[in-house]
Protein backbone atom coordinates (compact mmCIF):
# COMPACT_ATOMS: atom_id res chain seq x y z
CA UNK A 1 0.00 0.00 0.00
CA UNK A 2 1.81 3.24 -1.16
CA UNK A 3 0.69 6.42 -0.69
CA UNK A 4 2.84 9.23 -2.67
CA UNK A 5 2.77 13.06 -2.76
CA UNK A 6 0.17 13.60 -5.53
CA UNK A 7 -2.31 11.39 -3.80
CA UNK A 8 -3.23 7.72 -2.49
CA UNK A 9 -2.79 4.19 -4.91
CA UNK A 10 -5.78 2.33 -5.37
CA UNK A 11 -3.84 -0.07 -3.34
CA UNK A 12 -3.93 1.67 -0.31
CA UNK A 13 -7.84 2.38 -0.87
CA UNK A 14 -10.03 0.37 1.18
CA UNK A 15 -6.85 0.58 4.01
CA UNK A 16 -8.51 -1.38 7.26
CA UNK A 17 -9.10 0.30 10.40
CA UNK A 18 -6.40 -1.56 12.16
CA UNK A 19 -3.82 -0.72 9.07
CA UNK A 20 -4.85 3.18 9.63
CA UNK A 21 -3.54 3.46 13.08
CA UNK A 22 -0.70 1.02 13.27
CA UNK A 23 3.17 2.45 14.08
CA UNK A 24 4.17 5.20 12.19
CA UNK A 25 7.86 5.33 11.14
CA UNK A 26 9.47 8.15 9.08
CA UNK A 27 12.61 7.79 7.95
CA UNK A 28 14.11 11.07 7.40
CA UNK A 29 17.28 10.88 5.24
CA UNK A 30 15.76 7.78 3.00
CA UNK A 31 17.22 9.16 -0.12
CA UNK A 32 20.28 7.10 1.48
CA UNK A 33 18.57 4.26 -0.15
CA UNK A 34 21.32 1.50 0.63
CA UNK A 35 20.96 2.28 4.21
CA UNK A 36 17.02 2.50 4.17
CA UNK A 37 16.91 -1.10 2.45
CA UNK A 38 18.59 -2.44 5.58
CA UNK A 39 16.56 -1.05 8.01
CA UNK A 40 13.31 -1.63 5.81
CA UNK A 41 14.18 -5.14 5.62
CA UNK A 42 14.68 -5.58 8.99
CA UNK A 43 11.53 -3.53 10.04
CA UNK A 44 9.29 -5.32 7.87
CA UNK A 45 10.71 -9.01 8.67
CA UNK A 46 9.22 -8.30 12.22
CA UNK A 47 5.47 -9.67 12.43
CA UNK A 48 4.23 -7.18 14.22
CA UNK A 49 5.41 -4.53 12.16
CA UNK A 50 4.20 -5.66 8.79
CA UNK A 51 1.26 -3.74 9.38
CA UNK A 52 3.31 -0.28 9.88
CA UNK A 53 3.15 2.95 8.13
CA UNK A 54 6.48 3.98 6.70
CA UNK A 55 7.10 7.41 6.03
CA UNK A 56 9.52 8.09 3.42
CA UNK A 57 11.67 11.91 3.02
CA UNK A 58 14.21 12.71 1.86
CA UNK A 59 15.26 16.34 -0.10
CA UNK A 60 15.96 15.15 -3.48
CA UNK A 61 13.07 14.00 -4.84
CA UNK A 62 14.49 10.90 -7.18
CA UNK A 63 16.70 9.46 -4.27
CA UNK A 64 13.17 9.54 -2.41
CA UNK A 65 11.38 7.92 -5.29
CA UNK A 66 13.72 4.61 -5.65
CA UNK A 67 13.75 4.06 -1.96
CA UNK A 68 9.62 4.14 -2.10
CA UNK A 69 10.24 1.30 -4.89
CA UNK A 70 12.54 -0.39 -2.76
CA UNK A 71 10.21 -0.36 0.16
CA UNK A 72 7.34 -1.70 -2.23
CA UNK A 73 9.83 -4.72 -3.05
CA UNK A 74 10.89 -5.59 0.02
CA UNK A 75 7.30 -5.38 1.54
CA UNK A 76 6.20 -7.44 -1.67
CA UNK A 77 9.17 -9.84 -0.77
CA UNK A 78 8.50 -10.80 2.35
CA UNK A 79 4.53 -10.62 2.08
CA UNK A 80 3.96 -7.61 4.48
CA UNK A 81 1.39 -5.37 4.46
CA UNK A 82 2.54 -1.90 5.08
CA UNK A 83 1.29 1.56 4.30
CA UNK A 84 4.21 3.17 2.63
CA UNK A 85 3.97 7.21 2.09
CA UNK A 86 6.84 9.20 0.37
CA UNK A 87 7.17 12.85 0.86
CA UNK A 88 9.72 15.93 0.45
CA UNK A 89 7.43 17.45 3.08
CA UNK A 90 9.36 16.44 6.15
CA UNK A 91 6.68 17.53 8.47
CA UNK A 92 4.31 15.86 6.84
CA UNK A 93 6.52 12.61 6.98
CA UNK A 94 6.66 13.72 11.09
CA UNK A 95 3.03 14.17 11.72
CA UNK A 96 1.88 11.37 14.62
CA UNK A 97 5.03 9.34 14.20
CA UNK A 98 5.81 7.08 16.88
CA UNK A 99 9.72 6.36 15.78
CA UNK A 100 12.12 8.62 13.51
CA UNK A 101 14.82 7.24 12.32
CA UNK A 102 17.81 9.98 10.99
CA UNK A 103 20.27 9.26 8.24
CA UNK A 104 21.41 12.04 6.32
CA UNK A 105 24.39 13.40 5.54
CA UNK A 106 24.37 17.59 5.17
CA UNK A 107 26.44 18.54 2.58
CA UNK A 108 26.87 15.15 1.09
CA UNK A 109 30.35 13.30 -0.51
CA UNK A 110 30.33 16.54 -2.92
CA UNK A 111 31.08 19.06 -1.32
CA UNK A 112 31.18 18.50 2.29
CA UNK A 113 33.13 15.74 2.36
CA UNK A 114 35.47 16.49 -0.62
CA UNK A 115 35.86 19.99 1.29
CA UNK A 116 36.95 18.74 4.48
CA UNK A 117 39.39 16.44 2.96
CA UNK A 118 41.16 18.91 0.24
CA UNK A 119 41.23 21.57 2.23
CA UNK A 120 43.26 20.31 5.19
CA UNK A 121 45.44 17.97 3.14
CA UNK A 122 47.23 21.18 1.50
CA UNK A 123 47.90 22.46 5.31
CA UNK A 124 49.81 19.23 6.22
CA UNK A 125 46.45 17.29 7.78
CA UNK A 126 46.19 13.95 6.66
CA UNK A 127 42.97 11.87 7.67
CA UNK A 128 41.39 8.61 7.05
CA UNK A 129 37.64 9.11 7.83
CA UNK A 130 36.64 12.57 9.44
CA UNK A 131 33.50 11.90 10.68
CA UNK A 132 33.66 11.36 13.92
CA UNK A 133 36.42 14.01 15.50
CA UNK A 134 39.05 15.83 14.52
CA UNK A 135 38.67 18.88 11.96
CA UNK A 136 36.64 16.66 9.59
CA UNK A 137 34.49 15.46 12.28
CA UNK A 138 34.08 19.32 13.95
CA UNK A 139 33.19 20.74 10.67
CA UNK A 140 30.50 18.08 10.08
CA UNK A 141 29.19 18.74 13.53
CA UNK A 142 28.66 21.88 13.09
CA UNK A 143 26.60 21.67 9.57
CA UNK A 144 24.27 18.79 11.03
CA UNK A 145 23.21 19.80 14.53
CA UNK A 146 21.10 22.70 13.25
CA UNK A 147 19.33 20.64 10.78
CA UNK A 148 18.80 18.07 13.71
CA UNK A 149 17.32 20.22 16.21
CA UNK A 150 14.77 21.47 13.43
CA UNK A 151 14.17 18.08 13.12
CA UNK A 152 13.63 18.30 16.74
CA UNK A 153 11.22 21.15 16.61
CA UNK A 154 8.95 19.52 14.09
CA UNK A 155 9.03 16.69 16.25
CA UNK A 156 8.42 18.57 19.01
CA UNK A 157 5.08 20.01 17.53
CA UNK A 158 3.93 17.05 15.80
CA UNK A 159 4.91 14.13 17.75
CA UNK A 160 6.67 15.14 21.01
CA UNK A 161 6.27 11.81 22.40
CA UNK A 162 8.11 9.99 19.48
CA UNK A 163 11.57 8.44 20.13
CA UNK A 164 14.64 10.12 17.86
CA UNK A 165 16.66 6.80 16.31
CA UNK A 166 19.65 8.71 15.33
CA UNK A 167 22.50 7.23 12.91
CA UNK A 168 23.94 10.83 11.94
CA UNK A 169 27.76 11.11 12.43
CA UNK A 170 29.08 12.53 14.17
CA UNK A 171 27.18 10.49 16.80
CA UNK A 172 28.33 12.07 20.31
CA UNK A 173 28.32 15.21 19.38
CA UNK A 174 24.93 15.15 17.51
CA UNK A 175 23.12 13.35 20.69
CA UNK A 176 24.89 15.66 22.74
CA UNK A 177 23.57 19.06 20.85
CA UNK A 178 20.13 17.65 20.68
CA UNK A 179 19.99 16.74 24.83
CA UNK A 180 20.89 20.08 25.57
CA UNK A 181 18.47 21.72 23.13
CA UNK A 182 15.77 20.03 22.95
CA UNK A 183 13.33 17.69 25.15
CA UNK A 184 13.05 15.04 22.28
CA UNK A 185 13.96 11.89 23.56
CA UNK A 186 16.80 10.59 21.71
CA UNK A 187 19.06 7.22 21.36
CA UNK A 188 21.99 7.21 19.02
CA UNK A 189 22.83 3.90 17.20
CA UNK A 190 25.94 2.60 15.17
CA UNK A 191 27.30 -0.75 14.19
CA UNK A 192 30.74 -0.64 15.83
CA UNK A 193 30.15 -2.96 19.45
CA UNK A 194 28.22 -5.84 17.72
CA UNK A 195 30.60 -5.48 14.51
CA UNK A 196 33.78 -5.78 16.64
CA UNK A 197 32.08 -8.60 19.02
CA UNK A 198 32.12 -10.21 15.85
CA UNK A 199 35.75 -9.34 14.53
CA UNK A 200 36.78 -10.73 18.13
CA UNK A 201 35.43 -13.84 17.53
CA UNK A 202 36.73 -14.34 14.17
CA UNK A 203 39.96 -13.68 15.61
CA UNK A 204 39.60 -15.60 19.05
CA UNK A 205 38.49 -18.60 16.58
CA UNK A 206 34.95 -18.40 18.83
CA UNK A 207 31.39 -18.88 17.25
CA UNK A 208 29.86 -15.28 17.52
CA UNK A 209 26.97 -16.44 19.17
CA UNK A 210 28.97 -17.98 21.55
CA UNK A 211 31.07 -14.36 22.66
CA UNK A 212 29.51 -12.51 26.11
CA UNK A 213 30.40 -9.25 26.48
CA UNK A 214 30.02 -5.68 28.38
CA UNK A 215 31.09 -2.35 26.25
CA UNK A 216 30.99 0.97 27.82
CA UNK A 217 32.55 4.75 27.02
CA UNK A 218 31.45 7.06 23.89
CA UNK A 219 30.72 6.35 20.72
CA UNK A 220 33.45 4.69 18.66
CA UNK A 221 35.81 5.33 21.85
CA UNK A 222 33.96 2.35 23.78
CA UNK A 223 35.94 -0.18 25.68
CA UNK A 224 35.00 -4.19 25.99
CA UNK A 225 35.19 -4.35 29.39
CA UNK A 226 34.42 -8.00 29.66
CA UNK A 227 35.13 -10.59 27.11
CA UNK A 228 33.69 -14.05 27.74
CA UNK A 229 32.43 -17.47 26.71
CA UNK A 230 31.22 -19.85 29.07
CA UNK A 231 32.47 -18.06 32.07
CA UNK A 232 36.17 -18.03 30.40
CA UNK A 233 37.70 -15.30 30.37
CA UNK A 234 38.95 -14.21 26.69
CA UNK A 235 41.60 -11.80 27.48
CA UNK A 236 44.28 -13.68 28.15
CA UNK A 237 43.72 -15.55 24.72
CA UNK A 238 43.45 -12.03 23.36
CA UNK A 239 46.65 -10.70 24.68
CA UNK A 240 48.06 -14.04 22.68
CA UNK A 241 46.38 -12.32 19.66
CA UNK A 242 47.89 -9.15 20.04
CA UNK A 243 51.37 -10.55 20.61
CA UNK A 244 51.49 -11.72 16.87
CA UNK A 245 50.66 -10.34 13.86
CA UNK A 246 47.43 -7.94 13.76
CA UNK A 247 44.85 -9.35 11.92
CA UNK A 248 43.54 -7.96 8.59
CA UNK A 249 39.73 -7.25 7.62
CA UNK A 250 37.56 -7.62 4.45
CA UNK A 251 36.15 -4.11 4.46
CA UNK A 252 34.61 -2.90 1.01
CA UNK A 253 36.85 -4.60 -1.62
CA UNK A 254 40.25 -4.29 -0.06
CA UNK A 255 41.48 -5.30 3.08
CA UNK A 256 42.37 -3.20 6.17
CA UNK A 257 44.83 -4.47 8.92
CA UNK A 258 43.81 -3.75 12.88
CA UNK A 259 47.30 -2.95 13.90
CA UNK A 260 46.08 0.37 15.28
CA UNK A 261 43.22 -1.20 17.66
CA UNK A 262 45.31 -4.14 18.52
CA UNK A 263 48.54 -1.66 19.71
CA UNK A 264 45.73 0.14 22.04
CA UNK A 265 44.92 -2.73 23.48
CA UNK A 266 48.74 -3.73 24.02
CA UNK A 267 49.15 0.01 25.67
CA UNK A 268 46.25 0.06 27.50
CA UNK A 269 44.71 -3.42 28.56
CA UNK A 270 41.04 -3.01 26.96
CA UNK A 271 40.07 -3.52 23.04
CA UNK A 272 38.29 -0.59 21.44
CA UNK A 273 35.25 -0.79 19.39
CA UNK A 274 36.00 1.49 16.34
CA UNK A 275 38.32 -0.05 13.92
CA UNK A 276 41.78 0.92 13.13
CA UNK A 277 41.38 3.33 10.09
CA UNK A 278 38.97 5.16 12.27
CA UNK A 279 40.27 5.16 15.77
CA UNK A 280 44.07 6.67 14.33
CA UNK A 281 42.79 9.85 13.91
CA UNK A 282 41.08 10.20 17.33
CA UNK A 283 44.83 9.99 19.10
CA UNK A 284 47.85 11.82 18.26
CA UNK A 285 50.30 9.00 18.14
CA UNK A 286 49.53 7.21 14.73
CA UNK A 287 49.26 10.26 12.28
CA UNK A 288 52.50 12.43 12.78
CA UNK A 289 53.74 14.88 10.39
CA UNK A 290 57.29 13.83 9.55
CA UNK A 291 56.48 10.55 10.76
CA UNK A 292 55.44 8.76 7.36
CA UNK A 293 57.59 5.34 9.33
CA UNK A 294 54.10 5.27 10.96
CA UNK A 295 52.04 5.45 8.62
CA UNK A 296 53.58 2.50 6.56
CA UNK A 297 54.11 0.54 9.97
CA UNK A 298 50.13 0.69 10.56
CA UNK A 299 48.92 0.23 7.44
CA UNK A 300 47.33 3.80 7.62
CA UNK A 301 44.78 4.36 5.07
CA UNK A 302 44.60 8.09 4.58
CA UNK A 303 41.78 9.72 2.53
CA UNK A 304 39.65 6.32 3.25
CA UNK A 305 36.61 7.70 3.37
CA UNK A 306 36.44 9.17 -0.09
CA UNK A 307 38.20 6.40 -1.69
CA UNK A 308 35.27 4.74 -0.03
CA UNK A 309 32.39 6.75 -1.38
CA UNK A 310 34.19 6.46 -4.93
CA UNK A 311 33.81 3.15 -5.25
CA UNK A 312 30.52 3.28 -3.96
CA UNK A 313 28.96 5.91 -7.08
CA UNK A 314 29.34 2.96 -9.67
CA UNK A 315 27.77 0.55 -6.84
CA UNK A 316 25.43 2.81 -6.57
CA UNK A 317 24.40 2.86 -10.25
CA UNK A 318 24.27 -0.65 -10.47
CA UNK A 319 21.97 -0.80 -7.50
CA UNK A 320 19.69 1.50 -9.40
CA UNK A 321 19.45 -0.88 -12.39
CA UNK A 322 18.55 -3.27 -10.43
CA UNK A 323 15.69 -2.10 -8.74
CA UNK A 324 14.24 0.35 -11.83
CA UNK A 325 14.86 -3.31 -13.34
CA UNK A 326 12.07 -4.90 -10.98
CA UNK A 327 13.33 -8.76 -11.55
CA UNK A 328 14.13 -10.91 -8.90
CA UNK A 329 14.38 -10.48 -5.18
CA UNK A 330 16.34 -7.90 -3.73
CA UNK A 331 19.69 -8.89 -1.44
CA UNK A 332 18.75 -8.37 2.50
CA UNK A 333 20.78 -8.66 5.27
CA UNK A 334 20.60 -11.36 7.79
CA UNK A 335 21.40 -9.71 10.37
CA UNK A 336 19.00 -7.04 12.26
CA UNK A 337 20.51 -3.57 13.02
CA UNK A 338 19.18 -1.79 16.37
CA UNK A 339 16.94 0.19 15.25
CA UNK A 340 14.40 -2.32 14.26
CA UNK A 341 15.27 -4.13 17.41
CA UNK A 342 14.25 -1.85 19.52
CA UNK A 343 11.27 -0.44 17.60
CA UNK A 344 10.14 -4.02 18.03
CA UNK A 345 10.70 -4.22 21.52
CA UNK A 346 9.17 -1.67 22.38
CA UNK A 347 5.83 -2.36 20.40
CA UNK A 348 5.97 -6.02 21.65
CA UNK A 349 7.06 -5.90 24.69
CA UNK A 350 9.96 -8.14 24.34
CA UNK A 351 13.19 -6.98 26.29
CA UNK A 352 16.35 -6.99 24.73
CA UNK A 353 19.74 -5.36 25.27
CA UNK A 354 21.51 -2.78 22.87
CA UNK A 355 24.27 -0.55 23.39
CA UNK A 356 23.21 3.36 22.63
CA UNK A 357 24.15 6.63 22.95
CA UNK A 358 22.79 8.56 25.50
CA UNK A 359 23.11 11.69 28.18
CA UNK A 360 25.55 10.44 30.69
CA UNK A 361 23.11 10.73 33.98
CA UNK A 362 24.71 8.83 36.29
CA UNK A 363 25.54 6.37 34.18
CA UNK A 364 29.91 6.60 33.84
CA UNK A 365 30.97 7.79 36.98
CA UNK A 366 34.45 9.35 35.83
CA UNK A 367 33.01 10.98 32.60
CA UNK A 368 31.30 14.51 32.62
CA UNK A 369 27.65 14.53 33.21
CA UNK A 370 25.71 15.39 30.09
CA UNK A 371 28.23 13.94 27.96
CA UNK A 372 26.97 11.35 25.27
CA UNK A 373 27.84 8.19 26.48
CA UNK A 374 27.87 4.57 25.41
CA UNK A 375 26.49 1.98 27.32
CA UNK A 376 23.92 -1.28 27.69
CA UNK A 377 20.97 -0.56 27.35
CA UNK A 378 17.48 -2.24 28.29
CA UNK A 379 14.57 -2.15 25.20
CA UNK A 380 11.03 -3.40 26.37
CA UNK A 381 7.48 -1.78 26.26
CA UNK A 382 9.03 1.15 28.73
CA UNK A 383 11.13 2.31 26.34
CA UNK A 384 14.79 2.39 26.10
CA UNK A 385 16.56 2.10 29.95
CA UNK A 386 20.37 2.93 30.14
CA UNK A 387 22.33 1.05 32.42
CA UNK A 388 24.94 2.12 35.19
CA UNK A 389 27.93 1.05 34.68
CA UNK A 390 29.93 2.77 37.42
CA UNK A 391 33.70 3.97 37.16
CA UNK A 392 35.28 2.90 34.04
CA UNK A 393 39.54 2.05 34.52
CA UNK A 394 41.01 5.09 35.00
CA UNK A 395 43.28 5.27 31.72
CA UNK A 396 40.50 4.87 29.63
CA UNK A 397 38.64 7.42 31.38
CA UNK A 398 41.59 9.64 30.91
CA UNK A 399 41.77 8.80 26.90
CA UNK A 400 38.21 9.05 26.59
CA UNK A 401 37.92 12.17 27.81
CA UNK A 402 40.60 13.49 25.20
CA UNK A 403 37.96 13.36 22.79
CA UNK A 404 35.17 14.49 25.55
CA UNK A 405 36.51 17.97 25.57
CA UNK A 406 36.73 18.10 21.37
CA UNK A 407 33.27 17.30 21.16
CA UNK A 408 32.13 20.08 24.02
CA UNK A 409 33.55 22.70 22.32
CA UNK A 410 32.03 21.98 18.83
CA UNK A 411 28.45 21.34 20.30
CA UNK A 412 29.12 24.73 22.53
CA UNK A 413 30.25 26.48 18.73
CA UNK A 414 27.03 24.78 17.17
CA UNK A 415 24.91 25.68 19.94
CA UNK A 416 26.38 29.41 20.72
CA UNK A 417 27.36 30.60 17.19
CA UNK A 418 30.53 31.33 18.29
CA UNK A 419 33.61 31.11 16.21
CA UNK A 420 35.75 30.95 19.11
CA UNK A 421 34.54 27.43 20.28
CA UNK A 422 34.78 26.08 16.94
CA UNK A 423 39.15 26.95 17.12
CA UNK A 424 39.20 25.75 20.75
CA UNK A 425 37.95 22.51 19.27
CA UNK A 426 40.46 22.09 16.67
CA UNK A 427 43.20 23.43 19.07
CA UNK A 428 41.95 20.66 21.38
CA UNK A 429 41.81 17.81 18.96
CA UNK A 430 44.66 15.05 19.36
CA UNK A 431 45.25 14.50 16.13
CA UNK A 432 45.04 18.00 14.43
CA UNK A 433 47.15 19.25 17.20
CA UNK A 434 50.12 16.39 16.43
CA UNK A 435 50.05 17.74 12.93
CA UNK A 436 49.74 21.38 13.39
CA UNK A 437 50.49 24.46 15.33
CA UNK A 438 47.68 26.98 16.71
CA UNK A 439 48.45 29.53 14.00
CA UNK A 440 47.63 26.89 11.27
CA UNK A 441 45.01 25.58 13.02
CA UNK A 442 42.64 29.09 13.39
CA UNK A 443 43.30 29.49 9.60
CA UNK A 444 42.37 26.42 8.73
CA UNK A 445 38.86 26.72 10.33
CA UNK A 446 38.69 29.83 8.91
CA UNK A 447 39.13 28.26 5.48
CA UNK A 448 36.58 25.68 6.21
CA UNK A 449 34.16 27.97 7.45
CA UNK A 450 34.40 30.21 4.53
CA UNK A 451 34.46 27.34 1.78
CA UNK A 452 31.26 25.61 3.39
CA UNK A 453 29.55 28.90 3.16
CA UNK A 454 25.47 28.11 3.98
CA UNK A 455 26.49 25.14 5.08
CA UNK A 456 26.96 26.17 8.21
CA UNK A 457 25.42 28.17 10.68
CA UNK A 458 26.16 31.58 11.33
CA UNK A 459 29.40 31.58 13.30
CA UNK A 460 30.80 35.00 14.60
């Protein structure tokens, strides 16, 4: 049942009374139609959510239209029953929603992206990903918080009891904005705990299934705390692990070693959940200018992320083909991502634990209150319940909070408007700072700001 912008299908006529008032979900961000398969998929697999209404928007009105076919597929494919609504109307997409799920990207590969690569590669600052911290990750901070917290204020008007599914990077500091700003109750979700409970296995030579673990600190900065299977403790099998050669990954089509992650957890006694490409730039010891030894020794992959989205535009058209194609079934993943999970839960009932992003109240001990934190979490018809997990070790409180005072500063610029904040960030940041001095450094967000233009907000 599909109901577009210029009216209703004759499909959707007739729609039963139970059909009318099921679950509402919008998507907002679908355009990012490989992303919006997955969770589709895994929303629609659930029984008692083939009844929902999906609500479909996105800005660009032709990324929005293939994801509405892809939705129509997959319900078709797995004999579901949804009411399925596309819209470039995001208010209208808002309107008595019980879930929103975010996953855009402001700016997109071209320019955003592009511009926080180029830009600081001619002052000497190399980066793998930059979306998480350092001057890639503060720019993109401060162009997606304000388009967040309007999301926020329509949600606030036209479903203020709805619960904010956030996958926007950069995850702490978005979930940290939006706490302070607005009352919307928020979760942020990303793959990297169950993803490297997996990699762990894989390496331990364990059955995933098998693995029992607890994970707590900030997003992609999160710590396994405990590592089990069958009451054994899988650290000192670990520490074997790390004493040999770091293992390599399959990521995209080329493989990517975990030297970085594996040397943290030599250093520090804990494994980290974000893997290596990404966690090198969050530190200042990997990423050194004059230091290229480094770099070769780690298997660095600088300017990942848009060799990454390169490969991914002729992906992309194939993936077009295929669905304007309409043959054949269309590829979905096995596995079920959180979001679904817990939209499930908490229509069902069913409790289930999955790690989130959330205000720190009370929940790490030696991390600052208010900052967006990591942890367990408890999904059942109450809603999503953060656990406590008390004190984390002290030298992972200590490197944690290395990033904790990056990500202050650029949700105080965002917030604030001022320019100020946004060059105490970038002073601040680990890696930036290994690479450059402060007189670079204010330039260089100067640069930035100027290049992104209305990007951004206002920053005086």
């Amino acid at each position: 049942m599909i109901a577009t912008e210029t009216g209703v299908s004759a499909s959707a006529i007739g729609t039963s009374t139970a059909a009318a008032t099921a679950t509402k979900i919008a998507f907002i961000g679908a355009g990012s139609t490989v992303f919006a398969q997955k969770l589709l998929g895994d929303l629609l697999r659930e029984p008692a959510l083939a009844g929902a209404t999906i609500a479909l928007h996105d800005i660009d009105p032709d990324r929005l239209a293939l994801t509405e076919r892809v939705a129509a597929r997959i319900a078709d494919q797995l004999g579901a029953r949804p009411t399925i609504e596309a819209t470039v109307d995001r208010r209208r997409a808002l309107d008595g929603a019980r879930f929103v799920m975010t996953m855009f990207q402001v700016g997109g590969y071209h320019p955003a992206t592009v511009t926080d690569f180029d830009i600081p590669k001619r002052y000497g600052l190399r980066q793998t990903i930059g979306d998480t911290l350092g001057i890639g990750g503060i720019m993109r901070a401060l162009r997606t918080i304000p388009v967040l917290l309007d999301v926020c204020r329509d949600m606030e008007a036209l479903c203020p009891d709805a619960l904010l599914l956030n996958y926007v990077n950069p995850m702490a500091m978005n979930c940290w904005a939006i706490s302070r700003a607005s009352p919307i109750e928020t979760v942020g979700l990303c793959h990297s705990v169950p993803h490297t409970a997996h990699h762990l296995a894989e390496d331990l030579g364990v059955p995933p299934d098998a693995v029992n673990y607890r994970v707590a600190g900030i997003n992609h900065m999160a710590f396994f705390l405990m590592l089990e299977r069958d009451g054994e403790d899988l650290f000192p099998r670990l520490r074997e692990v790390a004493n040999g050669e770091a293992p390599t990954r399959d990521y995209m089509p080329w493989p990517l070693t975990d030297a970085v992650r594996y040397e943290v957890f030599r250093r520090f006694g804990y494994f980290v959940t974000e893997s290596s490409e990404h966690f090198a730039e969050y530190v200042p010891w990997f990423i050194k200018r004059g230091r290229d030894d480094l770099i070769e020794r780690f298997s660095l992959p600088l300017d990942e992320y848009p060799r990454r989205c390169e490969w991914r535009i002729p992906y992309w058209d194939t993936l077009r083909a295929e669905i304007e194609s309409g043959d054949g079934p269309l590829e979905l993943d096995t596995q079920t991502d959180y979001g679904p999970l817990i939209v499930a839960s908490i229509v069902t009932g069913q409790p289930r634990v999955v790690y989130g992003n959330v205000p720190n109240r009370g929940l790490i001990a030696n991390l600052p209150a208010g900052c967006c934190v990591e942890v367990p979490c408890l999904v059942d018809a109450n809603g999503v319940q953060p656990t406590v997990v008390g004190a984390l070790p002290p030298q992972l409180a200590a490197l944690i909070q290395t990033n904790v005072g990056v990500q202050s500063l650029a949700v105080e610029a965002a917030l604030t408007g001022r320019r100020e904040h946004a060059y105490h960030a970038a002073l601040l940041d680990p890696h930036t700072a290994a690479e450059l001095d402060p007189d670079q450094i204010r330039a260089l967000v100067d640069e930035l700001i100027a290049a992104h233009g209305d990007l951004l907000p206002a920053l005086t």
